[in-house]
Protein backbone atom coordinates (compact mmCIF):
# COMPACT_ATOMS: atom_id res chain seq x y z
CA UNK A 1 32.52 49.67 30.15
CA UNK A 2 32.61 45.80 29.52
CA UNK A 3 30.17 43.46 29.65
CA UNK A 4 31.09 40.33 31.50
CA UNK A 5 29.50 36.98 31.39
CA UNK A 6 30.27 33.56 31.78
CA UNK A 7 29.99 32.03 28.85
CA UNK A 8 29.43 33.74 25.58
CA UNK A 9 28.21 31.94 22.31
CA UNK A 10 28.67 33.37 19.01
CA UNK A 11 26.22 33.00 16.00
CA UNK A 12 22.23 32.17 16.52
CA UNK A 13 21.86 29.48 14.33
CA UNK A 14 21.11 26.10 14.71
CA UNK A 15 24.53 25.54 16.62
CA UNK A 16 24.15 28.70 19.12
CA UNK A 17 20.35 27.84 19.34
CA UNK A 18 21.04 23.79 20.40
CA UNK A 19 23.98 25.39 22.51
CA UNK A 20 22.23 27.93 24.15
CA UNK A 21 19.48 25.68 25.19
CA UNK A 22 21.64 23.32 26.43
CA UNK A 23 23.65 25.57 28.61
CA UNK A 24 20.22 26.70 29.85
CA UNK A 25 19.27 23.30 30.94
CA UNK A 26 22.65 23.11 33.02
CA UNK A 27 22.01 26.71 34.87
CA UNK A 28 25.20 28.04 32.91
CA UNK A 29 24.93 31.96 32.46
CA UNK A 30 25.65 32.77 29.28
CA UNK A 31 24.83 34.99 26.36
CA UNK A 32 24.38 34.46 22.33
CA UNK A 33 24.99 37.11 20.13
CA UNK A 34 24.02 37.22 16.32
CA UNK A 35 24.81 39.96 13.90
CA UNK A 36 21.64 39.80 12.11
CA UNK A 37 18.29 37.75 12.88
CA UNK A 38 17.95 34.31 14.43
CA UNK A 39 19.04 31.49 11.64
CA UNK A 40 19.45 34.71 9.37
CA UNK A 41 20.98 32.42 6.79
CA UNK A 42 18.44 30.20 5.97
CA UNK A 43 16.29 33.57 5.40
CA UNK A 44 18.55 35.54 3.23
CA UNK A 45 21.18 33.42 1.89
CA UNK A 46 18.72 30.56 0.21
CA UNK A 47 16.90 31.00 -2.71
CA UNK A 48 13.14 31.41 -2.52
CA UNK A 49 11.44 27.77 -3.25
CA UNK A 50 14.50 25.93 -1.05
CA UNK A 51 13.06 23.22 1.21
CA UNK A 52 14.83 21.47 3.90
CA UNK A 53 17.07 18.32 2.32
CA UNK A 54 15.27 15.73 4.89
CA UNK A 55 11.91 15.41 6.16
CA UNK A 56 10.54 17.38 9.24
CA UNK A 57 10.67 14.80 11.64
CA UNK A 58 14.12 14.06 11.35
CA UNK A 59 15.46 17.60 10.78
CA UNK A 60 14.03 19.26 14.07
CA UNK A 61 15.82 19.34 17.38
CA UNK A 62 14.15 16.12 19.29
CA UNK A 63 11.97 17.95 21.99
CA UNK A 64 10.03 20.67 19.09
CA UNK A 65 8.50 19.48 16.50
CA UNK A 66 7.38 21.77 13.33
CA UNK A 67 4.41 23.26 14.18
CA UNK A 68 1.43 22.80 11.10
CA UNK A 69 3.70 20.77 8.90
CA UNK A 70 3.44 16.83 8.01
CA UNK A 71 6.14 14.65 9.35
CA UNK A 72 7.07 13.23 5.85
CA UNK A 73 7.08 16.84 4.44
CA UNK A 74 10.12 19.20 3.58
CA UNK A 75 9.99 22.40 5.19
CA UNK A 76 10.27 25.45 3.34
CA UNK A 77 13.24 27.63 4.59
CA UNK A 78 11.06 30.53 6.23
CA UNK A 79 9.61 27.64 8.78
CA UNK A 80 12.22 26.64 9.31
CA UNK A 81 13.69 29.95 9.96
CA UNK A 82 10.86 30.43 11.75
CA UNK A 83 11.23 27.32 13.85
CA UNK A 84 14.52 28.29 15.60
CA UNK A 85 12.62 31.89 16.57
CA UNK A 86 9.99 30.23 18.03
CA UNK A 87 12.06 27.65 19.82
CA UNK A 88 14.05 30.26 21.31
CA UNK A 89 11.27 32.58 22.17
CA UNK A 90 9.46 29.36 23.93
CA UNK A 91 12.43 28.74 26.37
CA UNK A 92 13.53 32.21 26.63
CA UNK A 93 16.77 31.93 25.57
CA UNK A 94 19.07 34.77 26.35
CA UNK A 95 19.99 35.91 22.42
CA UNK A 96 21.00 39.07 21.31
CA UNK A 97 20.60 40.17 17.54
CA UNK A 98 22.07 42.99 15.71
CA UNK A 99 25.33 42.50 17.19
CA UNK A 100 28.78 41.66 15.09
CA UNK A 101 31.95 40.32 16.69
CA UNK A 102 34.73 41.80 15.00
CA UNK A 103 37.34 40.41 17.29
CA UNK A 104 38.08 37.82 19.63
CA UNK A 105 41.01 37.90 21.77
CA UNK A 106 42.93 36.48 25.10
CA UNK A 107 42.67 39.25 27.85
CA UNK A 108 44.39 37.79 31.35
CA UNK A 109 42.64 35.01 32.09
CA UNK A 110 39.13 35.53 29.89
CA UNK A 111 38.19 35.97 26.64
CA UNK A 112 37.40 39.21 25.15
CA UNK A 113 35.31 39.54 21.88
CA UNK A 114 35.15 43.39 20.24
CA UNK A 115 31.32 44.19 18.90
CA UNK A 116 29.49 46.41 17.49
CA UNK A 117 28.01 47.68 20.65
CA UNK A 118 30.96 47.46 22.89
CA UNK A 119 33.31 44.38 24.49
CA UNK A 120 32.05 41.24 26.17
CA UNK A 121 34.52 39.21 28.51
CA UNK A 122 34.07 35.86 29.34
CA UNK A 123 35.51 32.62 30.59
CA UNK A 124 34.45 30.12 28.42
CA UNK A 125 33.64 31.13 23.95
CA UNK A 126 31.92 28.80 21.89
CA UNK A 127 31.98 29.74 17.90
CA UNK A 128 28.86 28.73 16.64
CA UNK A 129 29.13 30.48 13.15
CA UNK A 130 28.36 27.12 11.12
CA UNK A 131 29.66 26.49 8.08
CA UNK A 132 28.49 28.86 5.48
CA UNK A 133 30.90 32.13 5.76
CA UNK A 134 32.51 32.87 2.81
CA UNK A 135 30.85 32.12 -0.66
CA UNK A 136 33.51 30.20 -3.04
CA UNK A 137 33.68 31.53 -6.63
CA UNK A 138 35.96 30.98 -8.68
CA UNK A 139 37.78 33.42 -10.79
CA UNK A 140 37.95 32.04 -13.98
CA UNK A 141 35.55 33.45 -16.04
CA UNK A 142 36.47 37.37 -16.95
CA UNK A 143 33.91 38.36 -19.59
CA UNK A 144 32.50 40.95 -17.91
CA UNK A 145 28.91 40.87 -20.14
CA UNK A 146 28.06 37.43 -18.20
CA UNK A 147 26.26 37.75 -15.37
CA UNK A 148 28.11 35.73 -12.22
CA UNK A 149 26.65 35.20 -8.79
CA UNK A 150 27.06 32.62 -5.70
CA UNK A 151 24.50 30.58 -5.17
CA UNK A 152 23.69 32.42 -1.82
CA UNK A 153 22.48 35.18 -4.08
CA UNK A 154 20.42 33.05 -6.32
CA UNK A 155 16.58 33.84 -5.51
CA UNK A 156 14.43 32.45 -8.39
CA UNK A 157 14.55 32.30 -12.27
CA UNK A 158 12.70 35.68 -13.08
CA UNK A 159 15.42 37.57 -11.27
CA UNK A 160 18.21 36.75 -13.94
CA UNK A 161 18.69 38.18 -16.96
CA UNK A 162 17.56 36.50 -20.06
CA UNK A 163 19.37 33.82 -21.93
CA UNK A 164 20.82 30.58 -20.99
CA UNK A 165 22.50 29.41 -17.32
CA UNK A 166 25.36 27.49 -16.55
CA UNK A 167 25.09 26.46 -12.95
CA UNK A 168 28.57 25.06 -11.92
CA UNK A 169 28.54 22.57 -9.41
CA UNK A 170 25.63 19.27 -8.89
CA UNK A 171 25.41 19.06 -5.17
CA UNK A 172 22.43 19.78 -3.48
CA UNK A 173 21.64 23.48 -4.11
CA UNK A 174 23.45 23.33 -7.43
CA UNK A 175 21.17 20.24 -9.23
CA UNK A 176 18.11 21.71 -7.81
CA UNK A 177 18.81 25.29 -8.80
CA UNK A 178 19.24 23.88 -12.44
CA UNK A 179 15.94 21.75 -12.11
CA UNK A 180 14.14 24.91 -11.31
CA UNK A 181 15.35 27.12 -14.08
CA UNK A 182 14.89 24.37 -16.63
CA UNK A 183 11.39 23.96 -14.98
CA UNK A 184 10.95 27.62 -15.70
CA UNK A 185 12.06 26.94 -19.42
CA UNK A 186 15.76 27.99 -19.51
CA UNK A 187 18.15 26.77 -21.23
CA UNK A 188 20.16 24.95 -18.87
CA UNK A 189 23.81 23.58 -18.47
CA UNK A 190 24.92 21.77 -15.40
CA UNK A 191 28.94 21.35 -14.86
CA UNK A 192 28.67 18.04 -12.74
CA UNK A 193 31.73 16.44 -10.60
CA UNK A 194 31.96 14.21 -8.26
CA UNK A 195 29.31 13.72 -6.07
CA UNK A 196 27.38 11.15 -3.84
CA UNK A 197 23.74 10.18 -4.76
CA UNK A 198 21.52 8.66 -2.22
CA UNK A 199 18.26 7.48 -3.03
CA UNK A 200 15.69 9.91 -1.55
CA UNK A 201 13.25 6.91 -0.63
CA UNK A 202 14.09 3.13 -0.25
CA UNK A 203 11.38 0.12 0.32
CA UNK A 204 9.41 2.57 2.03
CA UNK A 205 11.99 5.04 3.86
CA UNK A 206 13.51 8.14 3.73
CA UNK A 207 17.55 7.98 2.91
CA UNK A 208 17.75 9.80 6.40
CA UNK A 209 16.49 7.12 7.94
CA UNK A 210 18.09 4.90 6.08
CA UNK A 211 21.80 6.53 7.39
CA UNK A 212 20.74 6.20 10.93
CA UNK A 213 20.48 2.48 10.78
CA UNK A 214 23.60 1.72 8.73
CA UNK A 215 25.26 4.28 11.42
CA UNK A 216 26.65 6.44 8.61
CA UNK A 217 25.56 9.53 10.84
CA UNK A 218 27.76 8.73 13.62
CA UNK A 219 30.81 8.09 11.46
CA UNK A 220 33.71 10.12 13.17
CA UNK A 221 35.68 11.06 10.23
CA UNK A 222 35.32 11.07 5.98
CA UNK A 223 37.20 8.96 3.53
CA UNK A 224 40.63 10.66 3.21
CA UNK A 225 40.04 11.99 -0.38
CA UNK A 226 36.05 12.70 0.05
CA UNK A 227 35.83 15.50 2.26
CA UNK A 228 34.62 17.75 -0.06
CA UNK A 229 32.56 15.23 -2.27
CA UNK A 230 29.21 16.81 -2.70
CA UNK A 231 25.81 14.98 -1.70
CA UNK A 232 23.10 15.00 -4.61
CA UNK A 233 19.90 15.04 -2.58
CA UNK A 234 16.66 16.87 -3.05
CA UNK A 235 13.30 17.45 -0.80
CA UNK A 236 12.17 19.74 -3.76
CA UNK A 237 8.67 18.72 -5.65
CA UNK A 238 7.79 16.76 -2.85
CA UNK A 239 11.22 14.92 -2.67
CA UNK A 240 12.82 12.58 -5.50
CA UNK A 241 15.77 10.69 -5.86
CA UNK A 242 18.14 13.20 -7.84
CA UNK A 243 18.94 11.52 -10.91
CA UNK A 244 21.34 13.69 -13.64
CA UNK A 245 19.84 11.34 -16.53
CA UNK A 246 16.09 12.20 -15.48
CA UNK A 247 17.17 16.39 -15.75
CA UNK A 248 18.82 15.69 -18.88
CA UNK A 249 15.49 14.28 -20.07
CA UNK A 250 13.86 17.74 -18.44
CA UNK A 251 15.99 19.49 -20.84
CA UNK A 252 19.44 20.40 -18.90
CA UNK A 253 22.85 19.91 -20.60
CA UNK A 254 25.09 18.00 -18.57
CA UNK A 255 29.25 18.55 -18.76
CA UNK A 256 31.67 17.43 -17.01
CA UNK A 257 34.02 19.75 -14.46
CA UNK A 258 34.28 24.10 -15.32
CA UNK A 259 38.08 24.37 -16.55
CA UNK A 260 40.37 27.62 -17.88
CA UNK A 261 38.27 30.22 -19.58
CA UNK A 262 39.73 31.81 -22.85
CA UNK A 263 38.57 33.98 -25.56
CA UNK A 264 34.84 33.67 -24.66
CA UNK A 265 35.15 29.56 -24.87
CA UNK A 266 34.86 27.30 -21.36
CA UNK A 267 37.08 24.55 -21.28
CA UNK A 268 35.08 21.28 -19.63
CA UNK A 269 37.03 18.18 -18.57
CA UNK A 270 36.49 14.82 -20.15
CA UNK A 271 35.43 13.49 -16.45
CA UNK A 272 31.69 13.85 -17.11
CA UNK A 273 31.07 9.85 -17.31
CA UNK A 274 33.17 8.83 -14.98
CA UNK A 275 32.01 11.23 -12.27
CA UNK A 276 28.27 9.94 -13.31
CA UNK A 277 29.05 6.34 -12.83
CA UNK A 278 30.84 7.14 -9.74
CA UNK A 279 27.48 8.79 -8.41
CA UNK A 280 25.20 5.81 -9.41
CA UNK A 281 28.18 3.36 -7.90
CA UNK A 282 27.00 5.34 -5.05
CA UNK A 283 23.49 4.94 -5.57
CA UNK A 284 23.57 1.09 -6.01
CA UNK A 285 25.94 0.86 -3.06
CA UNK A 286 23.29 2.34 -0.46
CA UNK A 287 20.44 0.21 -1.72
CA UNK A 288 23.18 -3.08 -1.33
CA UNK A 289 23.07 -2.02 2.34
CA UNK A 290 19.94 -1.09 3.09
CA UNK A 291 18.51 -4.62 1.32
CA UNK A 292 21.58 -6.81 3.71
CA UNK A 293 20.56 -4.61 6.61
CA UNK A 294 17.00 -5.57 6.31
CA UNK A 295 17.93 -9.21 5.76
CA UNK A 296 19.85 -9.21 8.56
CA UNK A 297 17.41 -7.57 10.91
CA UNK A 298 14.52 -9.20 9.72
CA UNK A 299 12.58 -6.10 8.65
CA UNK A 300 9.38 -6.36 6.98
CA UNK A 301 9.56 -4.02 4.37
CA UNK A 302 8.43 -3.99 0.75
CA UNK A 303 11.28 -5.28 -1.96
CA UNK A 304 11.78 -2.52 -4.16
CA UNK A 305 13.74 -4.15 -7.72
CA UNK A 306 12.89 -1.56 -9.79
CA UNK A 307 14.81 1.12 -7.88
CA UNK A 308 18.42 -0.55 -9.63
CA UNK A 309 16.50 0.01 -13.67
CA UNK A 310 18.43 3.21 -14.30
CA UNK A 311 17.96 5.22 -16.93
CA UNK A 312 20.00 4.86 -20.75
CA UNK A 313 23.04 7.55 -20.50
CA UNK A 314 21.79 10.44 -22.59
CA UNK A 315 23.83 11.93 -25.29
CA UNK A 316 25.06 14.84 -23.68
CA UNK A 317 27.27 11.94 -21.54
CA UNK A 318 28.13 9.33 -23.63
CA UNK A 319 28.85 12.48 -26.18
CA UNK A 320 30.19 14.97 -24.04
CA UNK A 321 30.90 18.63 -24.31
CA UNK A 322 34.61 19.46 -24.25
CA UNK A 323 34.38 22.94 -24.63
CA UNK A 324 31.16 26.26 -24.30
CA UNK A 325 31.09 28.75 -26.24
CA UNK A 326 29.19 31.20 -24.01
CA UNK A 327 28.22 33.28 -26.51
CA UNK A 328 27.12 30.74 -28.84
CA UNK A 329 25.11 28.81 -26.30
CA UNK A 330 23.71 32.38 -25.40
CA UNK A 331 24.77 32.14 -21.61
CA UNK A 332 24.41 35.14 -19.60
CA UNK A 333 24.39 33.99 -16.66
CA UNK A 334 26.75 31.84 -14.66
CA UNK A 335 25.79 30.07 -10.74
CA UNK A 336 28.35 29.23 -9.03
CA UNK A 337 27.54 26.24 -6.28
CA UNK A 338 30.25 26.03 -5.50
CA UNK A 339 30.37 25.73 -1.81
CA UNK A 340 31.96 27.93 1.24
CA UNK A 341 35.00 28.52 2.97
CA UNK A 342 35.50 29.31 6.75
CA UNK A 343 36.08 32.59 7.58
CA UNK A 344 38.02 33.09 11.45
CA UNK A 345 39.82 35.97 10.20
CA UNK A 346 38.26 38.18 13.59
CA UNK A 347 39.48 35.56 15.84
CA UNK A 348 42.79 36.56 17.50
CA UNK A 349 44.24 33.10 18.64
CA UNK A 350 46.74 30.36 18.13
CA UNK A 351 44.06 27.65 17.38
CA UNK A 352 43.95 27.36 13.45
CA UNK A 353 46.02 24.84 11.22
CA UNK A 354 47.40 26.03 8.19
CA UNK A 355 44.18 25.31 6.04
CA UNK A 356 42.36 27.92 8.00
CA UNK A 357 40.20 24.86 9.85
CA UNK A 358 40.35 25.60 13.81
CA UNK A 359 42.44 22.36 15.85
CA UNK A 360 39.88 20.86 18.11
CA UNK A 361 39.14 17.58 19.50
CA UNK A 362 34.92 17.19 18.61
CA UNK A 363 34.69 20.77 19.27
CA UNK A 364 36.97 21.13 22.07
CA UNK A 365 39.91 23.16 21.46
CA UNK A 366 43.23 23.27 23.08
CA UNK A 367 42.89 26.62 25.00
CA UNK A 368 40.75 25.76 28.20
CA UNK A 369 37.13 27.07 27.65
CA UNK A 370 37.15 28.16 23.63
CA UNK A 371 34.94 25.45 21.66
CA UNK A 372 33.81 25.34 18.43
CA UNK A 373 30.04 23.91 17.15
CA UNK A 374 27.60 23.52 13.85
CA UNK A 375 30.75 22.54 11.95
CA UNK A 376 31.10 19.68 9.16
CA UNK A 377 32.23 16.90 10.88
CA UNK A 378 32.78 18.34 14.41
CA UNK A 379 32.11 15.06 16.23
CA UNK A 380 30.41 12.96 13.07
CA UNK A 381 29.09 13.06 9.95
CA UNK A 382 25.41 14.39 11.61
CA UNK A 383 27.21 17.35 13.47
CA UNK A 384 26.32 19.96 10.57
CA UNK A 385 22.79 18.81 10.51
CA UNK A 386 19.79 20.28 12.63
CA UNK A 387 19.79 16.91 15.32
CA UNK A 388 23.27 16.91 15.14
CA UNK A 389 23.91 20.14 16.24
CA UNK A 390 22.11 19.26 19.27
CA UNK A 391 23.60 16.29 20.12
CA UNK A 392 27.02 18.43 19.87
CA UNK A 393 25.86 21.02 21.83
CA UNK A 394 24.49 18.57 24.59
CA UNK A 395 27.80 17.44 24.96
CA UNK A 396 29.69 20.67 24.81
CA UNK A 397 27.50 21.99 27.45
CA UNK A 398 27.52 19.19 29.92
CA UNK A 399 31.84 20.06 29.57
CA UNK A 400 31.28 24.09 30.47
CA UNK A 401 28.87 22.96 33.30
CA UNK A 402 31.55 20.65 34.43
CA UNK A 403 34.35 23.53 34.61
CA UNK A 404 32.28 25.92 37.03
């Protein structure tokens, strides 16, 4: 027997959440399905003391708010886990867990997707799997004695064997996975590359907000060249401006990028000050904005001069580390934060460029009824974030409604 339904979404994230509730508002009939538990990711693929990257009343869908939390606060990833379930279980959205696609195909003239629990045709698909599929890690270093894991897998510092970390990779989840561990008194070495490095507060707001007036969240498109620049940003301790100098005074080693492993010895690159400069060109360039902004609008907000006094460069930059001698150093264990890669491999169409990346047009693909949602830079630079998903989804909706 197959099922059949209107529209199907897959994945019960933030993207099929926003999606489904959206399609509910329009009377579509439609059905999510997610392979493990509502926003499983943010359960089981975090480590244990993550927080949300912005505060809770920007990253929320606009008509919930978190229940029992401040507004200024960071939610920890179980709320907000536990934020989506309750969301959906107040509207009664029609979500089914425990149920993998392993295939999605063109049968006549509807979709088809394969599941665990039998087939599911339908006339319009929207792919709400998000962004974080397939863990990138890199293959360099072969010594099987050093402990390597993703930083999906990382939970918290007593779970690693003993000795000294290398966490590879200063975005978000990799500079505040090395804060922690130094925190915890490891030995720490952070492999930093190019980043961006907002402040966290500025003359008395969030960065978040901060983006919304400067409309850098509705930017259509990255720099050619930046897509995959990393954002240094931190709602950890309360929320701080993530500054590499102020770790290195916690105790972390900085280098500069991982490079070719051989004979128990790590090869950095010599790109360690630039890429530091490069983040605190960054830095500077948002609080430029946000002070011409103000001027402009004529907002009364404290002058803050002391946010430009930076730090001296510690030694570990201005005398950088060309090469690690794991065993030396005593590292056991490397982190890899390194990022993801998509994964459509159980999708069965023509709709994917060469780099794996689905062809769509703000989420709308070429074959009538298939749309994608929750990825980077679907419709703007927001789309990947909790709001932005919605404001996708809103959209995406309002286009299935329109098709009958």
């Amino acid at each position: 027997m197959v099922e059949k339904v209107h529209t199907l979404v897959i994945g019960g994230g933030q993207a099929g959440v926003a999606t489904s509730a959206h399609l509910q508002k329009h009377g579509v009939p439609h059905l999510v399905l997610e392979r493990d538990r509502i926003a499983e990711r943010w359960r089981s693929w975090r480590w244990d003391s993550l927080v949300a990257n912005g505060p809770a009343w920007h990253d929320r869908f606009p008509e919930a708010e978190f229940s029992d939390l401040d507004p200024d606060a960071f939610a920890p990833k179980e709320a907000v886990a536990d934020y989506f379930v309750r969301f959906a279980k107040d509207r009664s959205l029609p979500i089914r867990t425990g149920v993998e696609v392993t295939k999605l195909e063109h049968q006549g003239d509807a979709y088809r997707a394969i599941t665990s629990k039998g087939a599911i045709e339908a006339q319009n698909v929207v792919v709400a799997t998000g962004p974080f599929q397939k863990p990138v890690i890199p293959t360099v270093i072969t010594d099987p004695s050093i402990t390597q894991l993703h930083s999906n897998s990382y939970r918290n510092p007593a779970a690693l064997p003993e000795g000294a970390v290398l966490v590879v990779g200063a975005g978000s989840s990799g500079a505040q996975i090395a804060e922690e561990l130094v925190r915890a008194g490891r030995k720490v070495f952070l492999s930093v590359g190019p980043h961006d490095r907002p402040p966290r507060r500025y003359r008395g707001q969030d960065f978040v907000w901060w983006l919304g007036r400067l409309g850098k969240w509705d930017m259509k498109a990255p720099t050619p060249g930046t897509e995959h620049i990393t954002i240094a940003v931190s709602g950890a301790y309360g929320g701080h401006t993530m500054d590499f100098r102020r770790l290195a005074g916690l105790g972390v080693t900085l280098v500069g990028r991982a490079g070719a492993y051989r004979d128990g010895t790590l090869q950095i690159a010599s790109d360690l000050q630039t890429n530091i400069a490069n983040g605190d060109r960054n830095y500077l360039s948002v609080l430029d904005e946000a002070d011409a902004y103000a001027k402009a609008h004529g907002l009364d907000l404290p002058e803050e001069p002391d946010a430009r006094n930076l730090l001296p460069l510690p030694g570990c930059v201005t005398d950088p580390t060309r090469a690690l001698d794991m065993q030396a150093e005593g590292i056991g264990t490397v982190i890899w934060a390194t990022g993801f890669q998509l994964d459509f491999g159980w999708i069965d169409l023509d709709i994917f460029r060469e780099d794996g990346r689905p062809r769509h047009q703000d989420g709308v693909t070429d074959l009538p009824g298939l749309y994608f949602m929750g990825l980077p830079w679907l419709s703007c630079r927001g789309s990947a974030f909790i709001w932005g998903a919605w404001k996708d989804a809103e959209r995406l909706a309002g286009l299935i409604a329109a098709r009958g």
